[in-house]
Protein backbone atom coordinates (compact mmCIF):
# COMPACT_ATOMS: atom_id res chain seq x y z
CA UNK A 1 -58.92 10.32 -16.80
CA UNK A 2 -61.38 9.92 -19.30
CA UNK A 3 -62.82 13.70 -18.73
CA UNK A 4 -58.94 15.01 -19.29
CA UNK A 5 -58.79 12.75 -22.64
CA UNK A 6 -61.85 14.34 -23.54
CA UNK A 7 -60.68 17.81 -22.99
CA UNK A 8 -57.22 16.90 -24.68
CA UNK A 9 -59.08 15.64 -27.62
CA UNK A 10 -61.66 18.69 -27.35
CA UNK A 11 -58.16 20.69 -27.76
CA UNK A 12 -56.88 19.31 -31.72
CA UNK A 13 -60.63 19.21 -32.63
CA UNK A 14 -61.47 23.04 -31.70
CA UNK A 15 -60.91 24.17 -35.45
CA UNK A 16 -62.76 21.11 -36.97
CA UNK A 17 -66.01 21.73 -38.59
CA UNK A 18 -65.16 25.37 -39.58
CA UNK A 19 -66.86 27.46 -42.85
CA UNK A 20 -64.39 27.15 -45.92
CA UNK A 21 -63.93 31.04 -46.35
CA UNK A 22 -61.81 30.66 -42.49
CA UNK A 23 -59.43 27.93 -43.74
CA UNK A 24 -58.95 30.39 -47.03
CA UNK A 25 -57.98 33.20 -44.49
CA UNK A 26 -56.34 30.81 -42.50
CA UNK A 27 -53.77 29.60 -45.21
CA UNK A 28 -53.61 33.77 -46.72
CA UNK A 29 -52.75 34.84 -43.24
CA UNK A 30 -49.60 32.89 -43.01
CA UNK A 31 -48.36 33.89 -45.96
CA UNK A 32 -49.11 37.28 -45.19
CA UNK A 33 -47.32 36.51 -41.89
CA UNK A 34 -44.29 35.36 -43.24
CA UNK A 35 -43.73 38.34 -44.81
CA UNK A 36 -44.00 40.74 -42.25
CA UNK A 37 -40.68 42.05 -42.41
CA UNK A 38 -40.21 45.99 -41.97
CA UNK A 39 -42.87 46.85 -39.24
CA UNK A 40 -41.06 44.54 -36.60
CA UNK A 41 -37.57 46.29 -37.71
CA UNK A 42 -38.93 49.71 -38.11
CA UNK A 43 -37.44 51.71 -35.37
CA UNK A 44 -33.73 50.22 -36.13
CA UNK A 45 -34.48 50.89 -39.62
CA UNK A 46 -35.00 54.57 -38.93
CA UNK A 47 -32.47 54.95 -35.88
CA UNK A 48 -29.48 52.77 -37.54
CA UNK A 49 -30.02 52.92 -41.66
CA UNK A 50 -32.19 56.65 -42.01
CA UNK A 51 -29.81 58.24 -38.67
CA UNK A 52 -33.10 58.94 -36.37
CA UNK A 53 -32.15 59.60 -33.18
CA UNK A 54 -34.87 57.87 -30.30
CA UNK A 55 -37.27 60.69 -30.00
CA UNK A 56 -37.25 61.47 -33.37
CA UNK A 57 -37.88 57.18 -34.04
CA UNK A 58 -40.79 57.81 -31.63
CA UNK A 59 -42.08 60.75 -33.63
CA UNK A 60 -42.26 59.08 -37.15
CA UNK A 61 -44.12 55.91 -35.89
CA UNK A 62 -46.72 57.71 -34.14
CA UNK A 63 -46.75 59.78 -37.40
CA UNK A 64 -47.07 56.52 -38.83
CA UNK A 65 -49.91 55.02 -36.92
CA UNK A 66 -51.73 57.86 -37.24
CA UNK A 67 -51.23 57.25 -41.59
CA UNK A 68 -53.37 54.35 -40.68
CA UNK A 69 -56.36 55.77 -39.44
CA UNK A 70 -57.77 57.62 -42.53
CA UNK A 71 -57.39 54.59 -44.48
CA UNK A 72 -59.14 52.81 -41.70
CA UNK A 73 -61.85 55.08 -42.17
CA UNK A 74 -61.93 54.96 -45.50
CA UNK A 75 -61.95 51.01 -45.92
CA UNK A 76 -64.78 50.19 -43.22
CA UNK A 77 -67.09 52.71 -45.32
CA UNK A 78 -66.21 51.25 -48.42
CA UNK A 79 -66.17 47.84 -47.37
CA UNK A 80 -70.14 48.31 -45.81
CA UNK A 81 -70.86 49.75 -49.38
CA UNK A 82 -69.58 48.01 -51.85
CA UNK A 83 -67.79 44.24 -50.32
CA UNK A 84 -65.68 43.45 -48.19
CA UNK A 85 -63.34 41.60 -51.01
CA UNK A 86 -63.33 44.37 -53.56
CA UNK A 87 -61.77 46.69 -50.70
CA UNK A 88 -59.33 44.30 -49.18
CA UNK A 89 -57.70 43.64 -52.89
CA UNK A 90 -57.38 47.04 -54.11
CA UNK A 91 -55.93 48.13 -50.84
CA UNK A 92 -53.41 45.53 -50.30
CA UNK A 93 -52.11 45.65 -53.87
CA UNK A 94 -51.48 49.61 -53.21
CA UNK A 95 -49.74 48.78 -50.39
CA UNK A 96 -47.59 46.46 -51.50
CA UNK A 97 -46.35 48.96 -54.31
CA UNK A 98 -45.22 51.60 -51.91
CA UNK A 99 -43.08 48.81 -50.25
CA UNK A 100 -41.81 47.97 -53.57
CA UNK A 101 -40.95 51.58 -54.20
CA UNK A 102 -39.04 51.58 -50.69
CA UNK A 103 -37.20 48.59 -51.92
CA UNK A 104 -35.52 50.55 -55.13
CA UNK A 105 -34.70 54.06 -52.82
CA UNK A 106 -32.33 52.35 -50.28
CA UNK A 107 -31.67 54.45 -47.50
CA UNK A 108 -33.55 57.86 -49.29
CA UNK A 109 -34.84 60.26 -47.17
CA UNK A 110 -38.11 59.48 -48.81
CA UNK A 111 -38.31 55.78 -47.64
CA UNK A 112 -40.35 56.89 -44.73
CA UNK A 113 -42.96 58.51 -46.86
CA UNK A 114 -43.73 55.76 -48.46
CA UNK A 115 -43.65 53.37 -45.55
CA UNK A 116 -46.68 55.98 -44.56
CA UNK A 117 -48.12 55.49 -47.99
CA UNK A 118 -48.04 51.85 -47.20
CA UNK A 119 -49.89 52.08 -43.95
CA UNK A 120 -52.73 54.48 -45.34
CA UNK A 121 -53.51 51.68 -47.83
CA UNK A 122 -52.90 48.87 -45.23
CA UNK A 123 -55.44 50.41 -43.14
CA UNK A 124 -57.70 50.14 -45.89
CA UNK A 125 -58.08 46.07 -45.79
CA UNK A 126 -57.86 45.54 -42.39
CA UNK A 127 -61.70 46.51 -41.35
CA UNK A 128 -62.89 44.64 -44.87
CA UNK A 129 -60.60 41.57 -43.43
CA UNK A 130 -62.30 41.42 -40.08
CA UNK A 131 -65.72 42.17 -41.01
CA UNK A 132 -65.74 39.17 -43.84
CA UNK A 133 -64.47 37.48 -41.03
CA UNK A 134 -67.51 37.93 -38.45
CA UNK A 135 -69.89 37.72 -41.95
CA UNK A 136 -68.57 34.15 -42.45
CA UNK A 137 -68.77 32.92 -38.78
CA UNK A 138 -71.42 32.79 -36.04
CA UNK A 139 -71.37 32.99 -32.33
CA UNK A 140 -71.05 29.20 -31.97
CA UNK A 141 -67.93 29.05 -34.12
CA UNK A 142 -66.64 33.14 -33.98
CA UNK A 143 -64.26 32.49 -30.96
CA UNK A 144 -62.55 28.88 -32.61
CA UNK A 145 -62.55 31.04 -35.84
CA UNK A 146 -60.85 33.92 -34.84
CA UNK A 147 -58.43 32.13 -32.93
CA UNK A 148 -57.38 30.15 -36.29
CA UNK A 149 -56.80 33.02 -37.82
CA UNK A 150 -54.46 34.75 -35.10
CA UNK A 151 -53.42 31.26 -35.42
CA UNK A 152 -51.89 31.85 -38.65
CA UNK A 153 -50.53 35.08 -38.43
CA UNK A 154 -48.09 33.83 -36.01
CA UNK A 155 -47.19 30.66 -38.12
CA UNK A 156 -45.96 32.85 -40.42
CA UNK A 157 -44.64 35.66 -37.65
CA UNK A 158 -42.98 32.96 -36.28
CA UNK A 159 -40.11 33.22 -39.74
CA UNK A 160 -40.55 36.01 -40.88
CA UNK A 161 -38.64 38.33 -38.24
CA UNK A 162 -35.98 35.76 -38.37
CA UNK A 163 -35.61 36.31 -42.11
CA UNK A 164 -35.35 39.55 -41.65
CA UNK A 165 -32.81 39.70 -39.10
CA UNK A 166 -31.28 38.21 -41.82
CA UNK A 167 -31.29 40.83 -44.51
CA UNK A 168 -31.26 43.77 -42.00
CA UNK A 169 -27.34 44.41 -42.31
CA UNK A 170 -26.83 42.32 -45.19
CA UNK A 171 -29.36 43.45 -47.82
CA UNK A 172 -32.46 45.78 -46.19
CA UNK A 173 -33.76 46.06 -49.23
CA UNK A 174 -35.44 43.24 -49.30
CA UNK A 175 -37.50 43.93 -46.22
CA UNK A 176 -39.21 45.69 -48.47
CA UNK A 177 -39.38 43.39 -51.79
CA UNK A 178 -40.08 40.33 -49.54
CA UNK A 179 -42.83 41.82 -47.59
CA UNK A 180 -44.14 43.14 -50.96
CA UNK A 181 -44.32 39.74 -52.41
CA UNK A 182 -45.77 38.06 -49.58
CA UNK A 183 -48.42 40.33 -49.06
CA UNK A 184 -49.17 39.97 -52.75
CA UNK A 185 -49.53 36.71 -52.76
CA UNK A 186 -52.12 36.08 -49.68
CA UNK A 187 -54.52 38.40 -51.33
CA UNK A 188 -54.47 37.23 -54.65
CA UNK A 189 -54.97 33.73 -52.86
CA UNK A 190 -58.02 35.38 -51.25
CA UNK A 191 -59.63 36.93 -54.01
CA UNK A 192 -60.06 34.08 -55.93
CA UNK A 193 -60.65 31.68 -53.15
CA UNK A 194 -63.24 33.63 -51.01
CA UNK A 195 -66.91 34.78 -52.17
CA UNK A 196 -68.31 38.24 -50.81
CA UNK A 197 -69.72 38.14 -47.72
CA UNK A 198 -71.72 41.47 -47.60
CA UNK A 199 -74.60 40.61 -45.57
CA UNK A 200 -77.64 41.78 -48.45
CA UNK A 201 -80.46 44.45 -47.73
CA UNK A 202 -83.56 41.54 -46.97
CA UNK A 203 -80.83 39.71 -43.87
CA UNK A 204 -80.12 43.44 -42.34
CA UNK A 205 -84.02 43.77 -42.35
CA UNK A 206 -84.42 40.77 -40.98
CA UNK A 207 -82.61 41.22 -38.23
CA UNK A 208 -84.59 44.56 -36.90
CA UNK A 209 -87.14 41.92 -35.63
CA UNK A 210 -84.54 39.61 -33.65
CA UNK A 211 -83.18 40.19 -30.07
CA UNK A 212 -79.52 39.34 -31.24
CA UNK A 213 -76.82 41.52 -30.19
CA UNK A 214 -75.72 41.33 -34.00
CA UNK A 215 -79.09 42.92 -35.15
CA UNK A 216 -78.79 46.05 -37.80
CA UNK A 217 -78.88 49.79 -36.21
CA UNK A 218 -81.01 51.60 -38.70
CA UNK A 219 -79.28 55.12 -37.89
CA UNK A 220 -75.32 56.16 -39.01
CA UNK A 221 -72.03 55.50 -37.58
CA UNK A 222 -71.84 57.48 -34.59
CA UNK A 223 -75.28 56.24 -33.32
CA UNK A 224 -74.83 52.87 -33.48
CA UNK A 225 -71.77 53.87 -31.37
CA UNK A 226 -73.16 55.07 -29.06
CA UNK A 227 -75.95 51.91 -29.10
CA UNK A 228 -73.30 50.21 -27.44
CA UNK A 229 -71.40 52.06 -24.56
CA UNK A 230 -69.75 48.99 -23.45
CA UNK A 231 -67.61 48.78 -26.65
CA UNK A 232 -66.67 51.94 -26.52
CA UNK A 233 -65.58 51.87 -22.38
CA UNK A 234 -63.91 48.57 -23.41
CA UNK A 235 -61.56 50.08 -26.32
CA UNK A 236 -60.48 52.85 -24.03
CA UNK A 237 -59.39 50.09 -21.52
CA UNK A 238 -57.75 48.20 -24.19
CA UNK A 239 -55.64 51.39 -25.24
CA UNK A 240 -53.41 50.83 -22.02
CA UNK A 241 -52.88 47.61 -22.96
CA UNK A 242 -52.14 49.01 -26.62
CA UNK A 243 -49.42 51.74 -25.13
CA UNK A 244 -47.94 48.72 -22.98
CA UNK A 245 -48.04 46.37 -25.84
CA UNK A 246 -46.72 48.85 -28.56
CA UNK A 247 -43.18 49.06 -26.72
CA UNK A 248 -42.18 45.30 -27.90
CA UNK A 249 -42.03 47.66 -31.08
CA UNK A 250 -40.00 50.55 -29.92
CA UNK A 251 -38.48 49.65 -26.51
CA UNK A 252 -37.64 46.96 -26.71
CA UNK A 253 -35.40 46.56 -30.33
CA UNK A 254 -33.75 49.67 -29.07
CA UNK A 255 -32.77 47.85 -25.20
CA UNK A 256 -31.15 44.73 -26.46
CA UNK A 257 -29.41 46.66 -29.12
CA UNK A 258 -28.12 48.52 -26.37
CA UNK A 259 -26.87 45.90 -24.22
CA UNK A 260 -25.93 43.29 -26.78
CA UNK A 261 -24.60 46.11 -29.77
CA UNK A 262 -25.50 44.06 -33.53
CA UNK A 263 -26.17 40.59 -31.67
CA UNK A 264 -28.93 42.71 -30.08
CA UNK A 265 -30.67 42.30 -33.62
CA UNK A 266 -30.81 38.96 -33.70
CA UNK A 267 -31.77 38.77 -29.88
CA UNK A 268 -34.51 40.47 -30.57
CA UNK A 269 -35.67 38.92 -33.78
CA UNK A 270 -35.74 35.22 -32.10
CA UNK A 271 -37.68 36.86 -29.18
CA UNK A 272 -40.34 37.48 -31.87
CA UNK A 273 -40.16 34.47 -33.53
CA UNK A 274 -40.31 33.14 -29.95
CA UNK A 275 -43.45 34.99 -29.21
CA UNK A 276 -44.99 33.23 -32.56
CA UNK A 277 -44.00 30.31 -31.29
CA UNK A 278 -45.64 30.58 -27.94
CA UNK A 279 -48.60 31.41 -29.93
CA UNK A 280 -48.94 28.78 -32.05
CA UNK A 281 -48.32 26.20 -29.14
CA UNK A 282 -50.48 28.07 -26.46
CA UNK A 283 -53.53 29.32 -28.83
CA UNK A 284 -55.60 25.83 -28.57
CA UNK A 285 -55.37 25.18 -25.06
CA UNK A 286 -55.71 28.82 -23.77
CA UNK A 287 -59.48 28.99 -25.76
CA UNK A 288 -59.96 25.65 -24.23
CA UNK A 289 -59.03 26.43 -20.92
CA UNK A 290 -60.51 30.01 -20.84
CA UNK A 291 -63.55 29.16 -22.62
CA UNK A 292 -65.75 28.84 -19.48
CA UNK A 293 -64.55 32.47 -18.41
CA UNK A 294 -66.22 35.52 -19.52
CA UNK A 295 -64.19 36.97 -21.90
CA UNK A 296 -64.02 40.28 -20.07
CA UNK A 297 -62.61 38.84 -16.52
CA UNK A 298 -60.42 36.99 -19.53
CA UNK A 299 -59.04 40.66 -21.07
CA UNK A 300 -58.57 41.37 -17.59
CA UNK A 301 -56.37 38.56 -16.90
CA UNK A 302 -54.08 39.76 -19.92
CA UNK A 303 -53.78 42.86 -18.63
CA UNK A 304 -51.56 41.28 -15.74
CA UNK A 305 -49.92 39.34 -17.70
CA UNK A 306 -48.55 42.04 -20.03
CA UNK A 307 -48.01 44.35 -16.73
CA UNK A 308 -45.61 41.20 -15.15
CA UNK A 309 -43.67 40.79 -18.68
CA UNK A 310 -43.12 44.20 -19.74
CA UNK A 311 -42.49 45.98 -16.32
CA UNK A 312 -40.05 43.32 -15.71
CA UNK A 313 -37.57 43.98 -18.67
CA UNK A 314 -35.87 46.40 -17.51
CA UNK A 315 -34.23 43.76 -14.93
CA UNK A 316 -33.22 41.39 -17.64
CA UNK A 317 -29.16 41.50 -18.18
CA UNK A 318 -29.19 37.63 -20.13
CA UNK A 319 -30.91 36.47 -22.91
CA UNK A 320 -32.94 33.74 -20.79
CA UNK A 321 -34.34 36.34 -19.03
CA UNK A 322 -35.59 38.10 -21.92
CA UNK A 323 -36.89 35.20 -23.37
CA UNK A 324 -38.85 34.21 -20.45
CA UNK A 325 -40.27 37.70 -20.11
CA UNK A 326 -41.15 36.76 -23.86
CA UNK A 327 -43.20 34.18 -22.87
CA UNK A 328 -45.16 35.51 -20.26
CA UNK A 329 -46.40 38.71 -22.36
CA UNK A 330 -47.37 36.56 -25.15
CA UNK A 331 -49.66 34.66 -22.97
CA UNK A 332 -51.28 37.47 -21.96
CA UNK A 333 -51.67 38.42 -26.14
CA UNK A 334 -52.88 35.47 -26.55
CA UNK A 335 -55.65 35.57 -23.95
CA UNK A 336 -56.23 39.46 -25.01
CA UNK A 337 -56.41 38.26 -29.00
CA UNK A 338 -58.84 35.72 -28.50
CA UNK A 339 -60.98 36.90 -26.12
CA UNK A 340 -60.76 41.03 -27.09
CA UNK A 341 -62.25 40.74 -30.94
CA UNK A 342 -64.78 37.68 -30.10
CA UNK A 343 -66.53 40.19 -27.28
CA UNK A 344 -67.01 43.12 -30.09
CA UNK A 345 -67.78 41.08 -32.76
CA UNK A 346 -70.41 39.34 -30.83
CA UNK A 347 -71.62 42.77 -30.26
CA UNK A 348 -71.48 44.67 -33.18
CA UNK A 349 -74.36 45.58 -35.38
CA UNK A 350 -73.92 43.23 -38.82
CA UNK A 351 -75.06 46.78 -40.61
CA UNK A 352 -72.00 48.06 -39.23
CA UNK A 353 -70.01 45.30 -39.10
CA UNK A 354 -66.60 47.38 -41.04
CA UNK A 355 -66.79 50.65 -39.97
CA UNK A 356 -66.83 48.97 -36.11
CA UNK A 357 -64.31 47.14 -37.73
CA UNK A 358 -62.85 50.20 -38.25
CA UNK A 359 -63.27 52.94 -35.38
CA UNK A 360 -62.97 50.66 -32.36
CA UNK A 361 -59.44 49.04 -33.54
CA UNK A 362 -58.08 53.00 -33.73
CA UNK A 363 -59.66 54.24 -30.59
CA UNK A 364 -57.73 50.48 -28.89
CA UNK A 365 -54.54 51.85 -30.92
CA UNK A 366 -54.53 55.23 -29.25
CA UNK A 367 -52.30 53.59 -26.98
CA UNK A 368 -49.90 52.46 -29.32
CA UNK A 369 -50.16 55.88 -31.65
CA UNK A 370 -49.03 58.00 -28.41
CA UNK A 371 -46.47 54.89 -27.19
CA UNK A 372 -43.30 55.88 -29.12
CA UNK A 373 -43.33 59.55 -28.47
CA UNK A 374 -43.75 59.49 -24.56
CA UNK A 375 -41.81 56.31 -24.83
CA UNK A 376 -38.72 58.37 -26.96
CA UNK A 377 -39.54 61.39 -24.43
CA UNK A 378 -38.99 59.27 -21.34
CA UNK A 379 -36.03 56.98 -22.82
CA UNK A 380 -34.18 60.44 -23.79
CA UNK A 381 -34.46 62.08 -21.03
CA UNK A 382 -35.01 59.18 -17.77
CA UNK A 383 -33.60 55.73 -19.69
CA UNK A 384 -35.44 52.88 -20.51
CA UNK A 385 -35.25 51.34 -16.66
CA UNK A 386 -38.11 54.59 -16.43
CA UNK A 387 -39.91 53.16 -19.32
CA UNK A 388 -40.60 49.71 -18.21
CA UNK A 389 -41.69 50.93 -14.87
CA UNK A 390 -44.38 52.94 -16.60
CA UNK A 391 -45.76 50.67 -19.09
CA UNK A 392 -46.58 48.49 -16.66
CA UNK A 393 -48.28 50.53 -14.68
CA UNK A 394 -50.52 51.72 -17.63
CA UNK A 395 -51.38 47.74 -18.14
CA UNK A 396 -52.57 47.66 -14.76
CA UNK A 397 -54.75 50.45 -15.09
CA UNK A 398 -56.50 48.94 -18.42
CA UNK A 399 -56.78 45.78 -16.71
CA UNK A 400 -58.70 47.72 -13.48
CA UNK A 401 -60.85 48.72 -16.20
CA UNK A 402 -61.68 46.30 -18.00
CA UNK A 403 -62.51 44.51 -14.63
CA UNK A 404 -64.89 46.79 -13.48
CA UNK A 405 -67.01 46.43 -16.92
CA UNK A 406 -67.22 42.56 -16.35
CA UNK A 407 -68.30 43.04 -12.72
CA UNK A 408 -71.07 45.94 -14.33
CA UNK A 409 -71.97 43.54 -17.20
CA UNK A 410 -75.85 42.44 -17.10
CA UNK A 411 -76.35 38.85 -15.49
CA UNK A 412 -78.06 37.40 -18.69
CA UNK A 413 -75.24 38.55 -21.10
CA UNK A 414 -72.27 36.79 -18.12
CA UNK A 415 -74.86 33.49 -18.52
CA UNK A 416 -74.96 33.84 -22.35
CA UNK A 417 -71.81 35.43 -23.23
């Protein structure tokens, strides 16, 4: 009994102890994740207010996550350069002005421009974001850190889609304005909160001496790369997951809106809110419980679970059905989330720390870039029944994957982690 206290204690305490600069993020992140109201409303934002038909939905937000990647690009270089901070203000205050912009043009044709506009500048911050986050932690305290942080977002996630179910007949405007704000809001919080965390010329130097899978790669981008194979053979694995993963996006707003006509909205804006929920209760105790596990047999795991949830949905008729389905692929986020970025970062050159930041999240995305256009192919032309079949098949096959690299993986990295 007293082990199991111990562990239940270990639980609550797992974000004690933490640097400042994660609590900062911590608190910005839920804002930030209140906010979030367009992306999860997207595809019945083009489909029922722009008059998109599926395939032509599927289209724009492939279109759209391929907006992201030059600012991705552009942000990790940047963000190595000159700060991590500098990048991750200019580029979310840009982006919160083309959602502003969206806000005043109602239902324009040239709203989805500017959601585009939006993304290029979003994909800006994101690299700066996670590279200030591996700058502030260490491999002792990366995993509880990152967690805390994923932790947040879905505090936040876990209102904000129901808040915009809300306005989504009634005044989808302010999806915009309110995502806008929110968004504003975290990253002045940050920049005045949070120091730069650019690791300086004398600690990359420094590091050429040590054995640490963090050390500095003295040559470019695509050499460091290729320094580290693994990474790269674990992204493509992850991209399955990504293509499963991306039809809670697409698929699924468009298959309860189908069964359950408007209260399919609101069906499917409590099943996100659900999956924050599951989040936020789950997050502690799956780190806790996992922690033991190599955290490639762990991505592995997720892999199943997202194959079980998502192949399954196209048998759900009820609402407790789809909410149960909820809960099992949010587990396997969950494991992926906290388990996925802790492996890379622990393995990522700190000379490189952004642009990894950068690259290896869009090669992982490839999957969800190509998701709504075979997903809009096969819903036109087989149903959605087709669909569900398929993305969990694709799940499976990333999970094989990822698998194999933890059975491959040298003996003293499984013993060190």
């Amino acid at each position: 009994m007293s082990e199991r206290a111990n562990d239940f204690r270990g639980m609550f305490s797992l974000y004690k102890g933490l640097p400042r600069p994660v609590y900062v993020l911590f608190v910005a992140t839920i804002m930030n994740g209140v906010g979030i109201f367009v992306y999860p409303f997207l595809v019945l934002l083009l489909t029922q207010h722009l008059g998109y038909t599926d395939a032509w939905a599927g289209v724009f937000m492939s279109v759209a996550a391929l907006a992201y990647l030059p600012g991705s690009f552009i942000g990790g270089k940047l963000a190595d350069k000159i700060g991590r901070k500098r990048v991750m203000v200019i580029g979310q205050l840009l982006a919160s002005c083309m959602f502003v912009v969206c806000g005043f043009l109602g239902n324009s044709q040239l709203v989805p421009f500017f959601i585009l506009m939006n993304l290029l500048f979003d994909g800006m911050t994101d690299p700066a974001r996670s590279a200030l986050m591996t700058d502030v932690t260490d491999q002792e305290n990366r995993q509880a850190s990152f967690s805390l942080n994923y932790l947040g977002h879905n505090l936040g996630f876990a209102l904000g889609p129901v808040i915009a179910g809300l306005f989504f007949y009634k005044a989808p405007q302010w999806l915009f304005f309110g995502n806008a704000i929110a968004a504003t809001i975290s990253i002045i919080f940050v920049a005045f909160s949070v120091p730069e965390s650019k690791p300086d010329q004398a600690a990359i130097e420094a590091s050429f001496k040590s054995n640490s899978t963090e050390k500095a790669h003295p040559g470019g981008l695509f050499k460091a790369l290729f320094s580290r194979p693994r990474l790269l053979l674990l992204a493509v694995c992850v991209t399955f997951f990504s293509f499963t993963y991306s039809q809670s996006l697409f698929a699924l707003p468009l298959y309860t809106t189908r069964l359950f006509g408007k209260a399919g909205a609101t069906l499917y804006g409590t099943m996100m809110s659900l999956n924050a929920v599951v989040v936020v209760c789950s997050n502690a105790f799956i780190v806790m419980a996992l922690k033991k596990s190599h955290p490639l047999r762990n991505i592995a795991l997720a892999g199943v679970l997202y194959a079980f949830g998502f192949a399954c949905m196209g048998l759900a008729r009820t609402p407790l059905w789809f909410y149960l389905l909820t809960v099992v692929y949010t587990l396997g986020e969950v494991v992926d989330a906290t388990n996925t970025h802790y492996y890379i970062a622990n393995n990522t050159p700190m000379s490189h720390r952004a642009r990894f930041s950068a690259i290896l999240p869009v090669i992982m995305g490839t999957g969800h870039a190509i998701a709504p256009v075979i997903g809009g192919q096969v819903s036109s032309r087989h149903g959605l029944g087709v669909l569900w079949v398929l993305v969990g098949i694709t799940a499976i096959i990333g999970a094989i994957g990822v698998f194999i690299l933890y059975l491959t993986e040298p003996k003293h990295t499984k013993a060190h982690r």
